[in-house]
PDB file of N, CA and C in Angstrom:
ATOM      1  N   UNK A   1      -5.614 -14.737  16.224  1.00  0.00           N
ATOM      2  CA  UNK A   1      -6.457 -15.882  15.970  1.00  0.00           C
ATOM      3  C   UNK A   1      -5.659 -17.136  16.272  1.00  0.00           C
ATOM      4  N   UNK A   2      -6.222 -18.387  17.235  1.00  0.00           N
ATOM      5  CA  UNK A   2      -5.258 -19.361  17.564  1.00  0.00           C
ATOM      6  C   UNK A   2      -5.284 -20.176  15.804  1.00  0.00           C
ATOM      7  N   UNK A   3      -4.305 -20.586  15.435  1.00  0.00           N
ATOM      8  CA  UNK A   3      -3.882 -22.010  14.556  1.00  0.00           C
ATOM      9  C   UNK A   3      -5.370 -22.522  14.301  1.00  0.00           C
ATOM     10  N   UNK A   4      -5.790 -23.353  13.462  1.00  0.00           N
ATOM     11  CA  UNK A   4      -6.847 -23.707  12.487  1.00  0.00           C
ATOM     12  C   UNK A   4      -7.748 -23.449  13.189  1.00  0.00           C
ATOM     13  N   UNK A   5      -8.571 -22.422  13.453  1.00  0.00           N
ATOM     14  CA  UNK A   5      -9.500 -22.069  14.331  1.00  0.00           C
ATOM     15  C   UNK A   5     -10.418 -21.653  13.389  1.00  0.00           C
ATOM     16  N   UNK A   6     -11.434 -22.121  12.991  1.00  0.00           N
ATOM     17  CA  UNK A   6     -12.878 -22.151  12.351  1.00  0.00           C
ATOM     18  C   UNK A   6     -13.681 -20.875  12.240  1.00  0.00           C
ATOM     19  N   UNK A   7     -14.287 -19.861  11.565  1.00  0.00           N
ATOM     20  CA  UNK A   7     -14.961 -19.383  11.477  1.00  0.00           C
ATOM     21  C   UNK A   7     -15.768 -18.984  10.364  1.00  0.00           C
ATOM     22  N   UNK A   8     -17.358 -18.402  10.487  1.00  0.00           N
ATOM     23  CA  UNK A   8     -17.884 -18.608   9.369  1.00  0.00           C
ATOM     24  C   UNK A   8     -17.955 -17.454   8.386  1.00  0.00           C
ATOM     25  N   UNK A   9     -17.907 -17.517   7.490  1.00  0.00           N
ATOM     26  CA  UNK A   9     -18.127 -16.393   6.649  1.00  0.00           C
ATOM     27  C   UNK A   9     -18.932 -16.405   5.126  1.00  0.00           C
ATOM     28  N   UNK A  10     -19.922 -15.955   5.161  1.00  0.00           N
ATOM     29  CA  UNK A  10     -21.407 -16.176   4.456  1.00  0.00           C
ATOM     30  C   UNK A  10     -21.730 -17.888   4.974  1.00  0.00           C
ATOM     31  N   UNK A  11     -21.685 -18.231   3.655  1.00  0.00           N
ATOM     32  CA  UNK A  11     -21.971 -19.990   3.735  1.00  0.00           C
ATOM     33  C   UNK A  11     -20.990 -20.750   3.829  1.00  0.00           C
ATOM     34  N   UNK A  12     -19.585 -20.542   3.729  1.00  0.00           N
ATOM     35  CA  UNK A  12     -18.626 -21.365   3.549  1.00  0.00           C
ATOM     36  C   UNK A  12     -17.767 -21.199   5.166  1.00  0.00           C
ATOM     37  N   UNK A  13     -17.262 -22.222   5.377  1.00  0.00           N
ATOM     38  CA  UNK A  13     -16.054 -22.336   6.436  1.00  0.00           C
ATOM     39  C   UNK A  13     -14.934 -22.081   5.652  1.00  0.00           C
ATOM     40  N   UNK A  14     -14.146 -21.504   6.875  1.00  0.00           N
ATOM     41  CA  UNK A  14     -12.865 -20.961   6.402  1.00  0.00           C
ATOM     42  C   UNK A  14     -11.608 -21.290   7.463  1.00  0.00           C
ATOM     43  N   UNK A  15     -10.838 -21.847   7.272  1.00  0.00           N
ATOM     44  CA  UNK A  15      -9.885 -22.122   8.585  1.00  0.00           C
ATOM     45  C   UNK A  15      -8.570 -21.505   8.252  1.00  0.00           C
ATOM     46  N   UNK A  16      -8.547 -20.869   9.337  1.00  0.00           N
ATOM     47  CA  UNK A  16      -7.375 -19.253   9.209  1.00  0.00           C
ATOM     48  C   UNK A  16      -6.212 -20.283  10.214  1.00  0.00           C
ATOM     49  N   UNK A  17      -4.594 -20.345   9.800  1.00  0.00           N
ATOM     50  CA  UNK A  17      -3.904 -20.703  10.170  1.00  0.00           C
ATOM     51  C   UNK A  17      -2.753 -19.324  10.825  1.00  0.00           C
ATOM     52  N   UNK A  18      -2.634 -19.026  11.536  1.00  0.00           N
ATOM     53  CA  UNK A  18      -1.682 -17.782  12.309  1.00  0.00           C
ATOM     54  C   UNK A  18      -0.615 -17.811  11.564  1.00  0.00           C
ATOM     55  N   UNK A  19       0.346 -19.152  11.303  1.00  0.00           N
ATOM     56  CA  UNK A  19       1.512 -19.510  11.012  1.00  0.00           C
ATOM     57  C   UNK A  19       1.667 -20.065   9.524  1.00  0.00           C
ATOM     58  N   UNK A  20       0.518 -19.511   8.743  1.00  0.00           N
ATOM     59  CA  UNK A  20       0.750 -20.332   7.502  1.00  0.00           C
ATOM     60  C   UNK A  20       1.257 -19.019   6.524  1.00  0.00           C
ATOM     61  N   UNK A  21       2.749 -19.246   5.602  1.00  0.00           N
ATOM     62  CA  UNK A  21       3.012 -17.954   4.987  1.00  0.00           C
ATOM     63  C   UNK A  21       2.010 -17.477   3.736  1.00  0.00           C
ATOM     64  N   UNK A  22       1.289 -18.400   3.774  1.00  0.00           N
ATOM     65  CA  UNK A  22       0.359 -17.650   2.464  1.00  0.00           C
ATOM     66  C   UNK A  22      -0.343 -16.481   3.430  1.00  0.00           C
ATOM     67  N   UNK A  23      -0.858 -16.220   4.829  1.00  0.00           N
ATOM     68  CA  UNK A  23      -1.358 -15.172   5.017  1.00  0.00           C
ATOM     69  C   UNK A  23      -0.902 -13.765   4.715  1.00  0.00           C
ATOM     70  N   UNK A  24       0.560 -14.222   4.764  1.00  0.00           N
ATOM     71  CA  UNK A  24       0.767 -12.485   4.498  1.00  0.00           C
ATOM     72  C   UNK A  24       2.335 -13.010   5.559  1.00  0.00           C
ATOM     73  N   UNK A  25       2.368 -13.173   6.713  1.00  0.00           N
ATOM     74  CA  UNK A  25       3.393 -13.181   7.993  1.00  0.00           C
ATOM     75  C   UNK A  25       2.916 -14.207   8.974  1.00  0.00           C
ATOM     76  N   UNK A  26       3.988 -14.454   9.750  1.00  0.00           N
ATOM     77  CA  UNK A  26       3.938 -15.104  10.636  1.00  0.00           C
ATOM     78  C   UNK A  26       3.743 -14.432  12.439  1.00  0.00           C
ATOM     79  N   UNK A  27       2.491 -14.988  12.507  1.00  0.00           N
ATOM     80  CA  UNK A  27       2.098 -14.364  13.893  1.00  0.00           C
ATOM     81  C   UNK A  27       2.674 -15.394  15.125  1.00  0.00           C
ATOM     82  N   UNK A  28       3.358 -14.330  16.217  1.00  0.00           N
ATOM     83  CA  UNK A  28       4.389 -14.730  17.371  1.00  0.00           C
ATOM     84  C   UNK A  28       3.254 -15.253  18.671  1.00  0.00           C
ATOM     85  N   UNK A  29       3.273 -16.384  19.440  1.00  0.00           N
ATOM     86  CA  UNK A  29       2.248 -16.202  20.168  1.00  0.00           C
ATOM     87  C   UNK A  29       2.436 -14.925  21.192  1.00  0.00           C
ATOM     88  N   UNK A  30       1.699 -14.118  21.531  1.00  0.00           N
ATOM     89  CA  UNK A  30       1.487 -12.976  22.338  1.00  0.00           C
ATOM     90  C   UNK A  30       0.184 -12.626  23.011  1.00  0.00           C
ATOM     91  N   UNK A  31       0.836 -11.991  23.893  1.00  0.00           N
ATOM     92  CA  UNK A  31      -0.536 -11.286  25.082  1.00  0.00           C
ATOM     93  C   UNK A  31      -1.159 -10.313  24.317  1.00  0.00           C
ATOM     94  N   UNK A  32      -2.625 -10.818  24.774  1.00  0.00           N
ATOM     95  CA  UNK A  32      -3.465  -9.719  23.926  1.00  0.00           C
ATOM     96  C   UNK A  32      -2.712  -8.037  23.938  1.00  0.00           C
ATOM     97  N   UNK A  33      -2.057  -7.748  24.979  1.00  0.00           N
ATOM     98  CA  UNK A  33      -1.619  -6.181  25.326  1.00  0.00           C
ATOM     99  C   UNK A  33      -0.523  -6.111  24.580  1.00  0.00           C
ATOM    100  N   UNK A  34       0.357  -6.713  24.144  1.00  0.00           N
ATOM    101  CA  UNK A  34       0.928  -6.513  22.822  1.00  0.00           C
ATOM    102  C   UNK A  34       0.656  -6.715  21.622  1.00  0.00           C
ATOM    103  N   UNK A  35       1.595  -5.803  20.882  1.00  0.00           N
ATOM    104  CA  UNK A  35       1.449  -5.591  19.068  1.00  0.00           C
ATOM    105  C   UNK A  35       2.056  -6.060  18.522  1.00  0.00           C
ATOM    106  N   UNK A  36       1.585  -6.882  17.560  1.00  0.00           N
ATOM    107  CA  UNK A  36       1.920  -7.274  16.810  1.00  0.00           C
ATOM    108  C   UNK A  36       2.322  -6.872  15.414  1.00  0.00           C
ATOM    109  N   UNK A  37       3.922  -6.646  15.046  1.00  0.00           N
ATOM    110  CA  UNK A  37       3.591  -5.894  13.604  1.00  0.00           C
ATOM    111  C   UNK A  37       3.961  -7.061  12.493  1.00  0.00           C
ATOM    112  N   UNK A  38       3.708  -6.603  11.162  1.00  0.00           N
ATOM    113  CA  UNK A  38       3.800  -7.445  10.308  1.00  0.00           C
ATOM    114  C   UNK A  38       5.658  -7.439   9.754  1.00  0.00           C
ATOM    115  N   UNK A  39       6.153  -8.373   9.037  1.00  0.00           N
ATOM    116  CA  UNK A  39       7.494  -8.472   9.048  1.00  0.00           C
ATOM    117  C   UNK A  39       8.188  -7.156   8.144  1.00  0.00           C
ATOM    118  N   UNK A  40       9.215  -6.776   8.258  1.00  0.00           N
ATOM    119  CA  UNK A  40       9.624  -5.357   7.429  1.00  0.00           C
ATOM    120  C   UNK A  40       9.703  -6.576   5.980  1.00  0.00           C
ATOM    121  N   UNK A  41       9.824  -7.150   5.636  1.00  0.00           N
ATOM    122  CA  UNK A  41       9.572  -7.212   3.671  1.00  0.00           C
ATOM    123  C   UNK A  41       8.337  -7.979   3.305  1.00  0.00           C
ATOM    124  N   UNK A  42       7.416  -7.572   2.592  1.00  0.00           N
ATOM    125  CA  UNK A  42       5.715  -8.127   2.352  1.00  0.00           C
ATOM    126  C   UNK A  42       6.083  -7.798   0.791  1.00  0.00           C
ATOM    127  N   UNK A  43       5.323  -9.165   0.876  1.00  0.00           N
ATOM    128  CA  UNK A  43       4.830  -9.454  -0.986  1.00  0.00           C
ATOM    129  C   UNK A  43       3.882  -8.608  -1.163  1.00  0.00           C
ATOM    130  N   UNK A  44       3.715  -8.790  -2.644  1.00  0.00           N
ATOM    131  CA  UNK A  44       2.509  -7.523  -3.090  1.00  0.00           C
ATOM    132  C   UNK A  44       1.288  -8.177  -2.118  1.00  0.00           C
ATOM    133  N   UNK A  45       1.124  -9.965  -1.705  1.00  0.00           N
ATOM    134  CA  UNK A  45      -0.561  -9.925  -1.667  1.00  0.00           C
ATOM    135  C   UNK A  45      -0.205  -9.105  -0.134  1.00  0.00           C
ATOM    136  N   UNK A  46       0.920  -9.393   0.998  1.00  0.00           N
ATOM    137  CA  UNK A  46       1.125  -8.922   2.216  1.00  0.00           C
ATOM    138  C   UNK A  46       0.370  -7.120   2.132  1.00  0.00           C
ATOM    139  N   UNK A  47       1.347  -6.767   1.131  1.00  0.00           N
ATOM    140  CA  UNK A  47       1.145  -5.348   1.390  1.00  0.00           C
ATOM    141  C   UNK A  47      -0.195  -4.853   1.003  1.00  0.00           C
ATOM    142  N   UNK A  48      -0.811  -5.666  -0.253  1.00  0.00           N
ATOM    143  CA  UNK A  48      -2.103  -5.483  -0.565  1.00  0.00           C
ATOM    144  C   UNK A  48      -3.313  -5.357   0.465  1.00  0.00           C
ATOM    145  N   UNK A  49      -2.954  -6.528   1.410  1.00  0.00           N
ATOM    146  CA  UNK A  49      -3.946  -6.290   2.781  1.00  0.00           C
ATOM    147  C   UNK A  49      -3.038  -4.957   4.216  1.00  0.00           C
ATOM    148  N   UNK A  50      -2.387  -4.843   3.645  1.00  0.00           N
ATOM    149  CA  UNK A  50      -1.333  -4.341   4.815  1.00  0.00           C
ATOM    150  C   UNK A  50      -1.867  -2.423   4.660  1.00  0.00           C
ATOM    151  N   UNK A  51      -1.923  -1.817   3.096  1.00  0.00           N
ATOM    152  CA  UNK A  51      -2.638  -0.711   2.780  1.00  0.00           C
ATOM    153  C   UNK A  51      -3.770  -0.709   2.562  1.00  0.00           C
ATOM    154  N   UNK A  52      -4.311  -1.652   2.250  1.00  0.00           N
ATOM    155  CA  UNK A  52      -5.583  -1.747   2.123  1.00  0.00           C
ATOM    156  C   UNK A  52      -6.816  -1.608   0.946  1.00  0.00           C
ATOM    157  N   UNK A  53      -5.176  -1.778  -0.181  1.00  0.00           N
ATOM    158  CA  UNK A  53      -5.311  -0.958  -1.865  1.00  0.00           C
ATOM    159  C   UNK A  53      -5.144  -2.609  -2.675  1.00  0.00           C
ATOM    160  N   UNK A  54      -6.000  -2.305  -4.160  1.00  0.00           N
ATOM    161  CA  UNK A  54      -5.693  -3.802  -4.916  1.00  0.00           C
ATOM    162  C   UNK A  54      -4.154  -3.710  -5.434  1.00  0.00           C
ATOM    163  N   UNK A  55      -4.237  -5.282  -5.840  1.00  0.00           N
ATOM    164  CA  UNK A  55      -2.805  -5.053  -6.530  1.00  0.00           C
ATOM    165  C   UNK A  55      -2.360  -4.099  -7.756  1.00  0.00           C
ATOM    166  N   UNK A  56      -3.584  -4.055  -9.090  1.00  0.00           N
ATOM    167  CA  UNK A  56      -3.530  -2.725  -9.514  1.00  0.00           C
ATOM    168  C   UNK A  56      -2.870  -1.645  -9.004  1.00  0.00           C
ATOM    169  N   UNK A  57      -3.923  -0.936  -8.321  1.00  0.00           N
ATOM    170  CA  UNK A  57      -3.346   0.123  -7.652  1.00  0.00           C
ATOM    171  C   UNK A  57      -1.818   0.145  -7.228  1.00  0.00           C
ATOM    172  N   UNK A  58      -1.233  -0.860  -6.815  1.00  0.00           N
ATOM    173  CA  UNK A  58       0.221  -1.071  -5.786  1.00  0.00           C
ATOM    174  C   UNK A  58       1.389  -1.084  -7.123  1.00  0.00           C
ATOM    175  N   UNK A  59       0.320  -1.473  -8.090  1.00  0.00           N
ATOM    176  CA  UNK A  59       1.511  -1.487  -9.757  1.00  0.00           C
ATOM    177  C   UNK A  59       1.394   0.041 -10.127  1.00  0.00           C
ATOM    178  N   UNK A  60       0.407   0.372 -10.359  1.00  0.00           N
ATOM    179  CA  UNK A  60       0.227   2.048 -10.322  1.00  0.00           C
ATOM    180  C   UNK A  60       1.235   3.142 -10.186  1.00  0.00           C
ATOM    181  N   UNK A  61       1.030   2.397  -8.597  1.00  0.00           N
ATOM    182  CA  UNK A  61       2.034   3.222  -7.490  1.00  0.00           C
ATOM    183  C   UNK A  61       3.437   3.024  -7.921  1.00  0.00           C
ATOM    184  N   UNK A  62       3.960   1.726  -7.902  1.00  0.00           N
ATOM    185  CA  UNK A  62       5.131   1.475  -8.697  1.00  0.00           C
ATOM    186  C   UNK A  62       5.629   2.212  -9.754  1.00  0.00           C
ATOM    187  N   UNK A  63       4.697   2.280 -10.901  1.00  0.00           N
ATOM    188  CA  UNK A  63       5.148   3.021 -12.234  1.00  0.00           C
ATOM    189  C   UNK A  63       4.550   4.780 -12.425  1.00  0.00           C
ATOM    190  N   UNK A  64       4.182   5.225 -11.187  1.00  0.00           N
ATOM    191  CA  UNK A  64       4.703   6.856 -11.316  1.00  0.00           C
ATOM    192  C   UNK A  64       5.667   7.634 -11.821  1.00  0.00           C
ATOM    193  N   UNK A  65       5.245   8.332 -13.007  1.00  0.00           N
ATOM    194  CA  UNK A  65       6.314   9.254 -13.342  1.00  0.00           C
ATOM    195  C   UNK A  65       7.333   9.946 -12.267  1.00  0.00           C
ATOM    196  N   UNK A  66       6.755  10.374 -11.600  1.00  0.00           N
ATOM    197  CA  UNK A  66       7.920  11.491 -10.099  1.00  0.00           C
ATOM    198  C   UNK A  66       6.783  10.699  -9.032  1.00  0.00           C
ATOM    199  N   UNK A  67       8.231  10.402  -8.155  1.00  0.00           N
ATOM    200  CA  UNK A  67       8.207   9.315  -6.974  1.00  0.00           C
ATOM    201  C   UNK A  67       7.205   8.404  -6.649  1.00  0.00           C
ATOM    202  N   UNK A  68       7.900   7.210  -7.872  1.00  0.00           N
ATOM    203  CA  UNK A  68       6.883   5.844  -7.412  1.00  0.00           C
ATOM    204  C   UNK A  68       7.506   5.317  -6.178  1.00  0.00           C
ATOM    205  N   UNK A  69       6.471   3.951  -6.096  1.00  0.00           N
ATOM    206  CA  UNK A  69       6.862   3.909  -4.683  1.00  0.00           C
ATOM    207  C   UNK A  69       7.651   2.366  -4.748  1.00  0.00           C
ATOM    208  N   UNK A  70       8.809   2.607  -4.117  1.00  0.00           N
ATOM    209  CA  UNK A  70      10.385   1.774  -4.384  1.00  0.00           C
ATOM    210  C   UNK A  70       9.487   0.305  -4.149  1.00  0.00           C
ATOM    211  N   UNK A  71      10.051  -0.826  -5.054  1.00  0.00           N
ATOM    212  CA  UNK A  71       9.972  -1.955  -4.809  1.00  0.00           C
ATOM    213  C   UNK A  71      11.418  -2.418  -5.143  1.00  0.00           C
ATOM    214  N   UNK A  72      11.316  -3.691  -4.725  1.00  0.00           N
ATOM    215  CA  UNK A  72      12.556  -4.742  -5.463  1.00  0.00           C
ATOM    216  C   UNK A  72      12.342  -6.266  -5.715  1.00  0.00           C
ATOM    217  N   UNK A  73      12.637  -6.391  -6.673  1.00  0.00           N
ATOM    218  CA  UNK A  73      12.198  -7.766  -7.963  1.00  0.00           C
ATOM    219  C   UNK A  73      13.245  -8.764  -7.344  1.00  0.00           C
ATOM    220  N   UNK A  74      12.672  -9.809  -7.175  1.00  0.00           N
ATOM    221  CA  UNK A  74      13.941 -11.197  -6.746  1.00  0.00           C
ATOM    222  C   UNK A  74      13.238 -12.167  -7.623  1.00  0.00           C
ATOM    223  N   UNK A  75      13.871 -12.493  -8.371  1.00  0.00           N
ATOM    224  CA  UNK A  75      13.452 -13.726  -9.321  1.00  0.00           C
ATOM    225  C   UNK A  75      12.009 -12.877  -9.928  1.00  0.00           C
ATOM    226  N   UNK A  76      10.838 -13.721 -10.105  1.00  0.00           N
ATOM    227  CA  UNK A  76       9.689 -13.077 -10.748  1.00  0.00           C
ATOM    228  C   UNK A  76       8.950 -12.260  -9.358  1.00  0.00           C
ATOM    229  N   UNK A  77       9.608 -12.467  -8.244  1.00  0.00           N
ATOM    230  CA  UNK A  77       8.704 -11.399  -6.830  1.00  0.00           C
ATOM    231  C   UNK A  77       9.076 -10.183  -6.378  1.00  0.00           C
ATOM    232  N   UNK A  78       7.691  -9.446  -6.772  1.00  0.00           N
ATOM    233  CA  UNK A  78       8.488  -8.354  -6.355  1.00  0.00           C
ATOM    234  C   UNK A  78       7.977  -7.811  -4.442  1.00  0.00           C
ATOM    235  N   UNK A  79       8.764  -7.582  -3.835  1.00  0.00           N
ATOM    236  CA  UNK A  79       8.880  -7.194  -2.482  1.00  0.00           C
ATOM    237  C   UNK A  79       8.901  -6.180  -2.387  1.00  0.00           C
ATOM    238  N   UNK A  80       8.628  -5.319  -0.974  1.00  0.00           N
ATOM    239  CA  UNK A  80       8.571  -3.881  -0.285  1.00  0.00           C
ATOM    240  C   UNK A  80       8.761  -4.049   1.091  1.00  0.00           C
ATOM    241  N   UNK A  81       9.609  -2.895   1.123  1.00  0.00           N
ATOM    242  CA  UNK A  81      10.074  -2.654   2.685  1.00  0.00           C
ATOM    243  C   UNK A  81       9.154  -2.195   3.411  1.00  0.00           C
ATOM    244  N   UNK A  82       8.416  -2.379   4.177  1.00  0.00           N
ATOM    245  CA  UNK A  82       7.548  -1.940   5.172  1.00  0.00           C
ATOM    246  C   UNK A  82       7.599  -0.385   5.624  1.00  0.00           C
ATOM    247  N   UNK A  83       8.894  -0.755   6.049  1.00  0.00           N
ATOM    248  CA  UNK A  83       9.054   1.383   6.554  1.00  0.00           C
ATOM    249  C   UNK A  83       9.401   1.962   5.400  1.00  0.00           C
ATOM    250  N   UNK A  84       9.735   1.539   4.210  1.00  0.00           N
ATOM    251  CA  UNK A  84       9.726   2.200   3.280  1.00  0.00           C
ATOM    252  C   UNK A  84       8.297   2.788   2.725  1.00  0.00           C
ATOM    253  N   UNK A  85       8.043   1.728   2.691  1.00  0.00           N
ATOM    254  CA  UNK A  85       6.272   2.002   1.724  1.00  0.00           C
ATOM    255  C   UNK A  85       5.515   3.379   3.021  1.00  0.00           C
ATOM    256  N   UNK A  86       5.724   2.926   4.533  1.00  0.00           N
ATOM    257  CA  UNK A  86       4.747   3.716   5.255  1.00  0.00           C
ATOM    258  C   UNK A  86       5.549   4.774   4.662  1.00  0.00           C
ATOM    259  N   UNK A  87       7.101   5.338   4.930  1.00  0.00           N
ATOM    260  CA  UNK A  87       7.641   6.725   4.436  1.00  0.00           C
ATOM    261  C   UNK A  87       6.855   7.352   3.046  1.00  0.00           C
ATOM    262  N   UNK A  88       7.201   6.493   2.183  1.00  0.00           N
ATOM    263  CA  UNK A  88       6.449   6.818   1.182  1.00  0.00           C
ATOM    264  C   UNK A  88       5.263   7.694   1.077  1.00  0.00           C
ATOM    265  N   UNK A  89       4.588   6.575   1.432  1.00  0.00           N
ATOM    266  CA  UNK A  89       2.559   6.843   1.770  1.00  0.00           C
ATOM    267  C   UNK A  89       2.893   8.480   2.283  1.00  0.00           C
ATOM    268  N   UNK A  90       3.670   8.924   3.567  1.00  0.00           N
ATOM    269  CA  UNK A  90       3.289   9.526   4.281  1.00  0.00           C
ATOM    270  C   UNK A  90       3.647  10.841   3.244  1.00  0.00           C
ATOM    271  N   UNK A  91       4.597  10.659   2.527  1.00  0.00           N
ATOM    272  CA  UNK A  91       4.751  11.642   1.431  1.00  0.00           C
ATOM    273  C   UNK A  91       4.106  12.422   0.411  1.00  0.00           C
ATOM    274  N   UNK A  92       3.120  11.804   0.626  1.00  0.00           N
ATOM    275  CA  UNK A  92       1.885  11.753  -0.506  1.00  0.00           C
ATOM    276  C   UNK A  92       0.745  12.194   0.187  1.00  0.00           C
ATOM    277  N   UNK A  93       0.864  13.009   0.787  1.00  0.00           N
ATOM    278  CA  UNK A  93      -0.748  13.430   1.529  1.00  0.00           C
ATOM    279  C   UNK A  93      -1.851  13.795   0.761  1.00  0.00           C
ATOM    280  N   UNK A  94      -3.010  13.601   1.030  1.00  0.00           N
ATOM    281  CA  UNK A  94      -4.348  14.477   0.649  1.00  0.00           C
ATOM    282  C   UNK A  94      -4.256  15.646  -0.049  1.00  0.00           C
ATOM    283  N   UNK A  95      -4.354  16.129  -0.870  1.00  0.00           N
ATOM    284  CA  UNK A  95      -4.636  17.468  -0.925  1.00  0.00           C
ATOM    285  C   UNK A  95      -5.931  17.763  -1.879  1.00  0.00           C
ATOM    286  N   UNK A  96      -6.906  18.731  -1.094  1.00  0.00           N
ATOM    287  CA  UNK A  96      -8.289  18.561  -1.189  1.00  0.00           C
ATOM    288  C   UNK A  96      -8.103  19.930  -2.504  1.00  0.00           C
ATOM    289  N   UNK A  97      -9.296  19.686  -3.394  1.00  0.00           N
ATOM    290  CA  UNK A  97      -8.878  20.662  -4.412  1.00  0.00           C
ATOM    291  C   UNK A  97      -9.032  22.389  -3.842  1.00  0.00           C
ATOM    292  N   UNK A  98      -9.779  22.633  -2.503  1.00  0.00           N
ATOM    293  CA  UNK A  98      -9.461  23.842  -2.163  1.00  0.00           C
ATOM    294  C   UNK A  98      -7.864  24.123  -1.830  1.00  0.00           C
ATOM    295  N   UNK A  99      -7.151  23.105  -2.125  1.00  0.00           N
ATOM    296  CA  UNK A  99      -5.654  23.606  -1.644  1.00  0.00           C
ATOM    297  C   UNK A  99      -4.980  24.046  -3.089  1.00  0.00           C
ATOM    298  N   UNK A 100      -5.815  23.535  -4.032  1.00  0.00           N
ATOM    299  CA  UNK A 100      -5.054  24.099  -5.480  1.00  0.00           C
ATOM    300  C   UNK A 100      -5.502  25.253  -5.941  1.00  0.00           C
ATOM    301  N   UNK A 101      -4.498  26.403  -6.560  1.00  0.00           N
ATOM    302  CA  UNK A 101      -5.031  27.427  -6.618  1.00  0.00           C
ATOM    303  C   UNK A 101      -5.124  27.460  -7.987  1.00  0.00           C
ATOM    304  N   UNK A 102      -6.086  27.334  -8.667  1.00  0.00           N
ATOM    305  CA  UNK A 102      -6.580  27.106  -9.868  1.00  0.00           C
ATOM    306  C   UNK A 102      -6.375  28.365 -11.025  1.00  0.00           C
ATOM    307  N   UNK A 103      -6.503  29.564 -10.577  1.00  0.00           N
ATOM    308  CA  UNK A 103      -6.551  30.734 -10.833  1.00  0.00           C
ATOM    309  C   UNK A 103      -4.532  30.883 -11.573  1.00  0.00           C
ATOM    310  N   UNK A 104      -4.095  30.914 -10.580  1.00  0.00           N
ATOM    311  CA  UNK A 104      -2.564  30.829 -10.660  1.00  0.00           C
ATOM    312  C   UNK A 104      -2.319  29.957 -11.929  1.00  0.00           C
ATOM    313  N   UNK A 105      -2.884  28.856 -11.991  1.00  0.00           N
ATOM    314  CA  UNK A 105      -3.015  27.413 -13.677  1.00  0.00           C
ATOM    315  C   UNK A 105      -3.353  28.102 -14.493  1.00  0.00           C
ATOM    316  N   UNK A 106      -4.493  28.906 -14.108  1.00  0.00           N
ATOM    317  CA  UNK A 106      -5.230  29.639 -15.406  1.00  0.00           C
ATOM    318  C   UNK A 106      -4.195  30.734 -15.772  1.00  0.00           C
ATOM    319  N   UNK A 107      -3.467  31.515 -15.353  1.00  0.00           N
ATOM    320  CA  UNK A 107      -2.661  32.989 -15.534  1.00  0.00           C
ATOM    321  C   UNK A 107      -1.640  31.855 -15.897  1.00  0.00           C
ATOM    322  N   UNK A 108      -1.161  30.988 -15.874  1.00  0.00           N
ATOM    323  CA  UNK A 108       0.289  30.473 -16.457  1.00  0.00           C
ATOM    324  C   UNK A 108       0.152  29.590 -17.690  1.00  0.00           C
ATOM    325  N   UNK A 109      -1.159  29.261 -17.541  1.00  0.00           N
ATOM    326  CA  UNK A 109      -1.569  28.732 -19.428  1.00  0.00           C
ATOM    327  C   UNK A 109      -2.018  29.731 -20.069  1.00  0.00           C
ATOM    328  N   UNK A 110      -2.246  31.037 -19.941  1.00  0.00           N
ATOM    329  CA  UNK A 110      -2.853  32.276 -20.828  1.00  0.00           C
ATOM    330  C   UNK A 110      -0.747  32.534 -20.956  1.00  0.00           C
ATOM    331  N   UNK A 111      -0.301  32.864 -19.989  1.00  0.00           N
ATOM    332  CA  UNK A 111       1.209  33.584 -19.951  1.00  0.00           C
ATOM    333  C   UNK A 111       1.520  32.585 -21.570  1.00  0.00           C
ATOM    334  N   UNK A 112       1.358  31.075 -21.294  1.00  0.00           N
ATOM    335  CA  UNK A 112       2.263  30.563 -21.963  1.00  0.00           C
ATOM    336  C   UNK A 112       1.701  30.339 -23.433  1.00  0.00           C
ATOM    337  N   UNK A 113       0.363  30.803 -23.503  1.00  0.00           N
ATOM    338  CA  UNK A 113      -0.525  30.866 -24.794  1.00  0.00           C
ATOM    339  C   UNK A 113      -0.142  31.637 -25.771  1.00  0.00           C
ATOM    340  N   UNK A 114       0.184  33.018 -24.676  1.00  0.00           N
ATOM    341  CA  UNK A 114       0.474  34.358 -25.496  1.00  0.00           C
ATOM    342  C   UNK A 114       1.931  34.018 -26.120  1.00  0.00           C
ATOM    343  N   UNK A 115       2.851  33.355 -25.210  1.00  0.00           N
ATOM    344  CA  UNK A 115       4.173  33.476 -26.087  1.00  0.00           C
ATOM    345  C   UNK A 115       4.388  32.950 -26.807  1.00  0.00           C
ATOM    346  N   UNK A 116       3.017  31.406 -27.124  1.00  0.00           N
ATOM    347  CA  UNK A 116       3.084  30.830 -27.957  1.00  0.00           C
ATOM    348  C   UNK A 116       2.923  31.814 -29.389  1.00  0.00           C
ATOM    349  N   UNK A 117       2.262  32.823 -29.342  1.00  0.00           N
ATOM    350  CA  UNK A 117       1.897  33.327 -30.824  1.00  0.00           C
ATOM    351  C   UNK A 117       2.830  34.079 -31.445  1.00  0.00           C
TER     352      UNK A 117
END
């Protein structure tokens, strides 16, 4: 998007600046045929649009019992490494409940019922 370039959204104008750091990063001028990536350290709002998750969620993620996902605090901000967070993410895949074998849960809470008595 060029520098204060106008567009509408519902009823209100909105003027999107490329180069202003409240967006998130600073965009390089470039040819449409290149990519543009966002900078390796994003604030929560950066990364908030960057995954596509609220900030909730990104605190969530943070305070997991087994493997939250690494931040680091500078003064009251807390920051994330870019290739960190994607490593992360990628760690954490889907798993659809036909992948849990439910049966196996059930025989190891009866196992551990019985020795309870």
């Amino acid at each position: 998007m060029v520098p204060n370039q106008r567009r509408q959204r519902s009823s209100q104008t909105i003027v999107a600046d490329q180069n202003d750091p409240a967006d998130g990063f600073l965009a390089a001028e470039v040819s449409p045929s290149q990519h543009v990536q966002p900078p390796e350290w994003l604030d929560m709002k950066a990364l908030t649009r960057y995954a596509c998750v609220s900030e909730r969620t990104i605190r969530e993620w943070i305070h997991l019992p087994v493997s939250p996902l690494p931040a680091y605090q500078v003064g009251r901000k807390l920051l994330f490494r870019r290739s960190t967070f994607d490593h992360w993410l990628e760690a954490h895949p889907f798993k659809s409940a036909d992948a849990v074998d439910i049966s196996c849960i059930v025989n190891d809470v009866l196992i551990g019922l019985g020795e309870a008595s």
